[in-house]
C-alpha atoms as a PDB file:
ATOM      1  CA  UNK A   1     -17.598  12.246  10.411  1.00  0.00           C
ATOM      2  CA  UNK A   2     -15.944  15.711  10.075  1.00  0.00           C
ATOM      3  CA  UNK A   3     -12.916  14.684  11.740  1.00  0.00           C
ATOM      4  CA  UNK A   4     -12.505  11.399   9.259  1.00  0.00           C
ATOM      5  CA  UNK A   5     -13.258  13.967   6.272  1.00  0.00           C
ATOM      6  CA  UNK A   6     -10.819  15.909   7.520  1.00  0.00           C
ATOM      7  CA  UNK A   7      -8.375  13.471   7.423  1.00  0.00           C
ATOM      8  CA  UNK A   8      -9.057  12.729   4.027  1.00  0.00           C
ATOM      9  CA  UNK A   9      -8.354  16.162   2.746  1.00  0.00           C
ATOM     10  CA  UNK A  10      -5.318  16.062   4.564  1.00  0.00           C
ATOM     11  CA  UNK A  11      -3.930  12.485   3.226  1.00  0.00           C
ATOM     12  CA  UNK A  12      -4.783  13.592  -0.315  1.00  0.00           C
ATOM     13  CA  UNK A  13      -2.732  16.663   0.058  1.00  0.00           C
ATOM     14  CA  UNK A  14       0.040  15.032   1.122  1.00  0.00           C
ATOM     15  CA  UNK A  15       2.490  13.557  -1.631  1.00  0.00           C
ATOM     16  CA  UNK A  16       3.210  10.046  -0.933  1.00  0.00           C
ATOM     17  CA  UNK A  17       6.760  10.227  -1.186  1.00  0.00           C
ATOM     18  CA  UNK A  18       7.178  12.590   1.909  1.00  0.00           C
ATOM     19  CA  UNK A  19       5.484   9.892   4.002  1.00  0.00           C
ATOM     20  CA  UNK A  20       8.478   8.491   5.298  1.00  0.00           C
ATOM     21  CA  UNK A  21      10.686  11.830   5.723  1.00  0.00           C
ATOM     22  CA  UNK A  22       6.877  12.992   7.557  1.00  0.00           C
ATOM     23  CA  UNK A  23       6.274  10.181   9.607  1.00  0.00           C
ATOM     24  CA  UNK A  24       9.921   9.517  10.376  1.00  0.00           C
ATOM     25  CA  UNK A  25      10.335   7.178  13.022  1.00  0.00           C
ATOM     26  CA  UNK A  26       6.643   7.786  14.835  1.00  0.00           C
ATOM     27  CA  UNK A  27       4.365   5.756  12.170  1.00  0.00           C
ATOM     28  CA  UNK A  28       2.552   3.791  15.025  1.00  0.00           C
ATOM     29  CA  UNK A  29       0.094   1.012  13.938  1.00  0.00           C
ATOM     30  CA  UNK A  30      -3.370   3.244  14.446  1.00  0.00           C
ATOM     31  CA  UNK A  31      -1.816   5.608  12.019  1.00  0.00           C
ATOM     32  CA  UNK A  32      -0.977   2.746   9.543  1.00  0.00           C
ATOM     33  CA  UNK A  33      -4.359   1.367   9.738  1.00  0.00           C
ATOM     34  CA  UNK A  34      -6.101   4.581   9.612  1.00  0.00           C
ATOM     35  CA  UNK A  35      -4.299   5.519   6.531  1.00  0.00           C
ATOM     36  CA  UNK A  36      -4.846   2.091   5.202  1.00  0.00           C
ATOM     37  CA  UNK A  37      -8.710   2.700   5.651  1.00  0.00           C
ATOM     38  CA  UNK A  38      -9.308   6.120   4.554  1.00  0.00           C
ATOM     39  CA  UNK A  39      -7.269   4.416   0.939  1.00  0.00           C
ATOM     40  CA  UNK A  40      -9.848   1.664   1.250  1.00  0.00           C
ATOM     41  CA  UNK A  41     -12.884   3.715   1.872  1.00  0.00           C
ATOM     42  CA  UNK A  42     -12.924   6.954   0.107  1.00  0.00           C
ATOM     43  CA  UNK A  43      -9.843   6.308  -3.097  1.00  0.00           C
ATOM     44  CA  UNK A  44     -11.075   2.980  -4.099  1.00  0.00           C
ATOM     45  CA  UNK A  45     -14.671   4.133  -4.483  1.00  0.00           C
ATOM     46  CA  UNK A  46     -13.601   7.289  -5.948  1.00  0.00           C
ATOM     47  CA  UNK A  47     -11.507   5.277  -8.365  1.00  0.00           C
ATOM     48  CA  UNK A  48      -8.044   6.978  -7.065  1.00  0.00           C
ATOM     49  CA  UNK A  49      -4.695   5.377  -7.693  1.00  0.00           C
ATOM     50  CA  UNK A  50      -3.209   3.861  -4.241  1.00  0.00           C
ATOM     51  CA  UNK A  51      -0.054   2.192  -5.493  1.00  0.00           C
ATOM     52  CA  UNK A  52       2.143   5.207  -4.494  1.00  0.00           C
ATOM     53  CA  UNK A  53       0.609   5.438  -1.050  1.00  0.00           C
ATOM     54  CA  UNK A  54       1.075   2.185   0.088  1.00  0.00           C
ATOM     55  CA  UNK A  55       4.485   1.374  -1.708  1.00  0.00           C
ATOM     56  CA  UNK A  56       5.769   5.030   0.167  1.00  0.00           C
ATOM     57  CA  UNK A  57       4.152   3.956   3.425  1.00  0.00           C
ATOM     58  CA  UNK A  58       6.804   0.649   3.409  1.00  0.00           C
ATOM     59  CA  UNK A  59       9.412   3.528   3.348  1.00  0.00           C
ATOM     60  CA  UNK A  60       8.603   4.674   6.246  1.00  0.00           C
ATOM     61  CA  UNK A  61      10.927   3.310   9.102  1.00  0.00           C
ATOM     62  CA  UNK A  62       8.734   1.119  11.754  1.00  0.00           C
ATOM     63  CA  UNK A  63       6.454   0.402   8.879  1.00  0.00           C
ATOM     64  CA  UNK A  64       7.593  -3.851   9.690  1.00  0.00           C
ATOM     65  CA  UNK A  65       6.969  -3.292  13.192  1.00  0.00           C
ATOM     66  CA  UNK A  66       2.758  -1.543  12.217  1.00  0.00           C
ATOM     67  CA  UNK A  67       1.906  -4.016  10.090  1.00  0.00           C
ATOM     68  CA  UNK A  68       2.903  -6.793  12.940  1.00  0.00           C
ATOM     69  CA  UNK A  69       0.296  -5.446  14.705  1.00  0.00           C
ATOM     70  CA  UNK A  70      -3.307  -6.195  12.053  1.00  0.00           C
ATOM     71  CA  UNK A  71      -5.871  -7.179  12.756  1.00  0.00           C
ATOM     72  CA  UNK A  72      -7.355  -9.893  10.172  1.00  0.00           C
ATOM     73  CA  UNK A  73      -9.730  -7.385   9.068  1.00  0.00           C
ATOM     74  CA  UNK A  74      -7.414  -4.830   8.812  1.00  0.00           C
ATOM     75  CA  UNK A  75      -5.263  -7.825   7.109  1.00  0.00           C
ATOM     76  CA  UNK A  76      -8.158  -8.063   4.294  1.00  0.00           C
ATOM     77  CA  UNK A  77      -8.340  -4.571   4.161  1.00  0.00           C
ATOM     78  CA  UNK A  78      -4.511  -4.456   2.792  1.00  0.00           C
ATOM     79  CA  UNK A  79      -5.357  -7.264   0.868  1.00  0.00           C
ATOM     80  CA  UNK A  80      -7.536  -5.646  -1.325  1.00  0.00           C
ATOM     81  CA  UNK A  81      -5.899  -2.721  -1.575  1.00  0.00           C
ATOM     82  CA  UNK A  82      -2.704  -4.032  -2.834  1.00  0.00           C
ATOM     83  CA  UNK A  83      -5.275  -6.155  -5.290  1.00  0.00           C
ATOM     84  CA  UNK A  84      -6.413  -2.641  -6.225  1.00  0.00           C
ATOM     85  CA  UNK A  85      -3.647  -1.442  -6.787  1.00  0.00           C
ATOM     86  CA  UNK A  86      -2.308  -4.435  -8.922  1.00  0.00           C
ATOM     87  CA  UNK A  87      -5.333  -4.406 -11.013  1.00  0.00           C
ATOM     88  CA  UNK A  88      -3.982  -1.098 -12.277  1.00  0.00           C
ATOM     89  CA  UNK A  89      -0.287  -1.441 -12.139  1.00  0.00           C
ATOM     90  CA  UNK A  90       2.431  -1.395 -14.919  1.00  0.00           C
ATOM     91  CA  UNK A  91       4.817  -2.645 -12.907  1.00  0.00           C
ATOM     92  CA  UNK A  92       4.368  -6.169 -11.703  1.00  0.00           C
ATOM     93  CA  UNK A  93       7.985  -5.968  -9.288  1.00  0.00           C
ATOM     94  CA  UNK A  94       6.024  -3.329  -7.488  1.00  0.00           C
ATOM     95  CA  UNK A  95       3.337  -5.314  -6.519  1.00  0.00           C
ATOM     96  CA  UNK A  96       5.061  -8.229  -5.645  1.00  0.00           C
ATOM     97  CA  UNK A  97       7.220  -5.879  -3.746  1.00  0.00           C
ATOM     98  CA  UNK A  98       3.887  -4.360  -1.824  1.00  0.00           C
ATOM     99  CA  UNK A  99       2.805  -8.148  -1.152  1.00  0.00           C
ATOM    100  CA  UNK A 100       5.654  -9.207   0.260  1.00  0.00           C
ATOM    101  CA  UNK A 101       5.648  -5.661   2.318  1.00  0.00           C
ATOM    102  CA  UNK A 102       2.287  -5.768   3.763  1.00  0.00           C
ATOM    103  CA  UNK A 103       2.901  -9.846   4.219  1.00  0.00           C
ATOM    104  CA  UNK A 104       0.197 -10.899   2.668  1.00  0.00           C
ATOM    105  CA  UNK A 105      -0.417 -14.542   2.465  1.00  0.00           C
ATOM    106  CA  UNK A 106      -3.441 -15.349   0.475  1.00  0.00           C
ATOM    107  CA  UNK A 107      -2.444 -14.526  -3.255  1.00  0.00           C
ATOM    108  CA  UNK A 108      -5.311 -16.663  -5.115  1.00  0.00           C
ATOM    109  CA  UNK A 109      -6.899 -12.868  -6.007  1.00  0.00           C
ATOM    110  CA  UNK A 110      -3.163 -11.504  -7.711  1.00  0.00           C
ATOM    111  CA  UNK A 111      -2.610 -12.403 -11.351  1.00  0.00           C
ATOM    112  CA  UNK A 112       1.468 -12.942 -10.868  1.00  0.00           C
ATOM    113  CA  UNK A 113       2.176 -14.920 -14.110  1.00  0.00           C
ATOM    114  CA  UNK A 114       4.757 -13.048 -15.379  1.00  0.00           C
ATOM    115  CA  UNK A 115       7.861 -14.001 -14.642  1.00  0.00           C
ATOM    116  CA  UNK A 116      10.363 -11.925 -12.878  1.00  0.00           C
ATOM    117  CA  UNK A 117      13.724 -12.671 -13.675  1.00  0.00           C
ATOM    118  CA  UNK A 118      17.180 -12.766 -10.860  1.00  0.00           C
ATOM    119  CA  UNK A 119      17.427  -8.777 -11.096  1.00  0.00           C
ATOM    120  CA  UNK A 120      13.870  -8.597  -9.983  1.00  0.00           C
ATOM    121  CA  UNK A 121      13.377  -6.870 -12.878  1.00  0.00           C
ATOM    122  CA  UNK A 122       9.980  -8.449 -15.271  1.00  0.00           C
ATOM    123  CA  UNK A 123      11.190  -9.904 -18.783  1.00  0.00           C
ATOM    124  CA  UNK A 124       9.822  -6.743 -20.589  1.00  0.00           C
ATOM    125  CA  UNK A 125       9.012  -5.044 -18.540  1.00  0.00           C
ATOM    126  CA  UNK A 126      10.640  -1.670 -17.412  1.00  0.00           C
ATOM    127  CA  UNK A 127      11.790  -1.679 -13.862  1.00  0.00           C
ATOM    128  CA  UNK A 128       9.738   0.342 -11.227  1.00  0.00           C
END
């Protein structure tokens, strides 16, 4: 338990968008997932935006490669972070950029309706 606490005080002092110049080319899958699960278990409960964390963590390179590699709970546990995360988004692009990222399938839970037009861009809406 001290070591997981541990490596919550260390994600959340880390600024998403160093993930991918910190992880460089060694994010490995165990690392995805573990990141993916501390978001999960200690931000969502705490009520902490994740949108930045998981949109930085597609940055990284090898990030395609991790997420070949879930399990199908680890696949519901991106699942409803990237619902999280849409639930308090302004920027619908994002999310359907995350979904597409993290490949998820099942989109019955995301409220997608508006419509996002050839530049990928949301009819007013400003761009990510």
């Amino acid at each position: 338990k001290q070591w997981y606490q541990r490596r919550v005080r260390d994600l959340r002092q880390i600024d998403p968008d160093v993930y991918p110049k910190l992880f460089q080319e060694s994010l490995e899958a165990d690392q995805l997932f573990l990141i993916l699960e501390i978001l999960n278990n200690y931000y969502v409960p705490a009520n902490l935006p994740v949108y930045n964390e998981l949109h930085y963590l597609t940055k990284v390179k090898r990030f395609d490669m991790a997420v070949m590699f879930k399990t199908e709970a680890q696949q519901l546990t991106i699942s409803r972070l990237v619902h999280y995360a849409a639930e308090r988004a302004s920027c619908r692009v994002g999310i359907v950029k995350l979904i597409n990222a993290y490949n998820i399938l099942d989109l019955s839970k995301f409220d997608l309706d508006k419509v996002v037009n050839s530049t990928g861009e949301e009819e007013g809406v400003a761009p990510c």
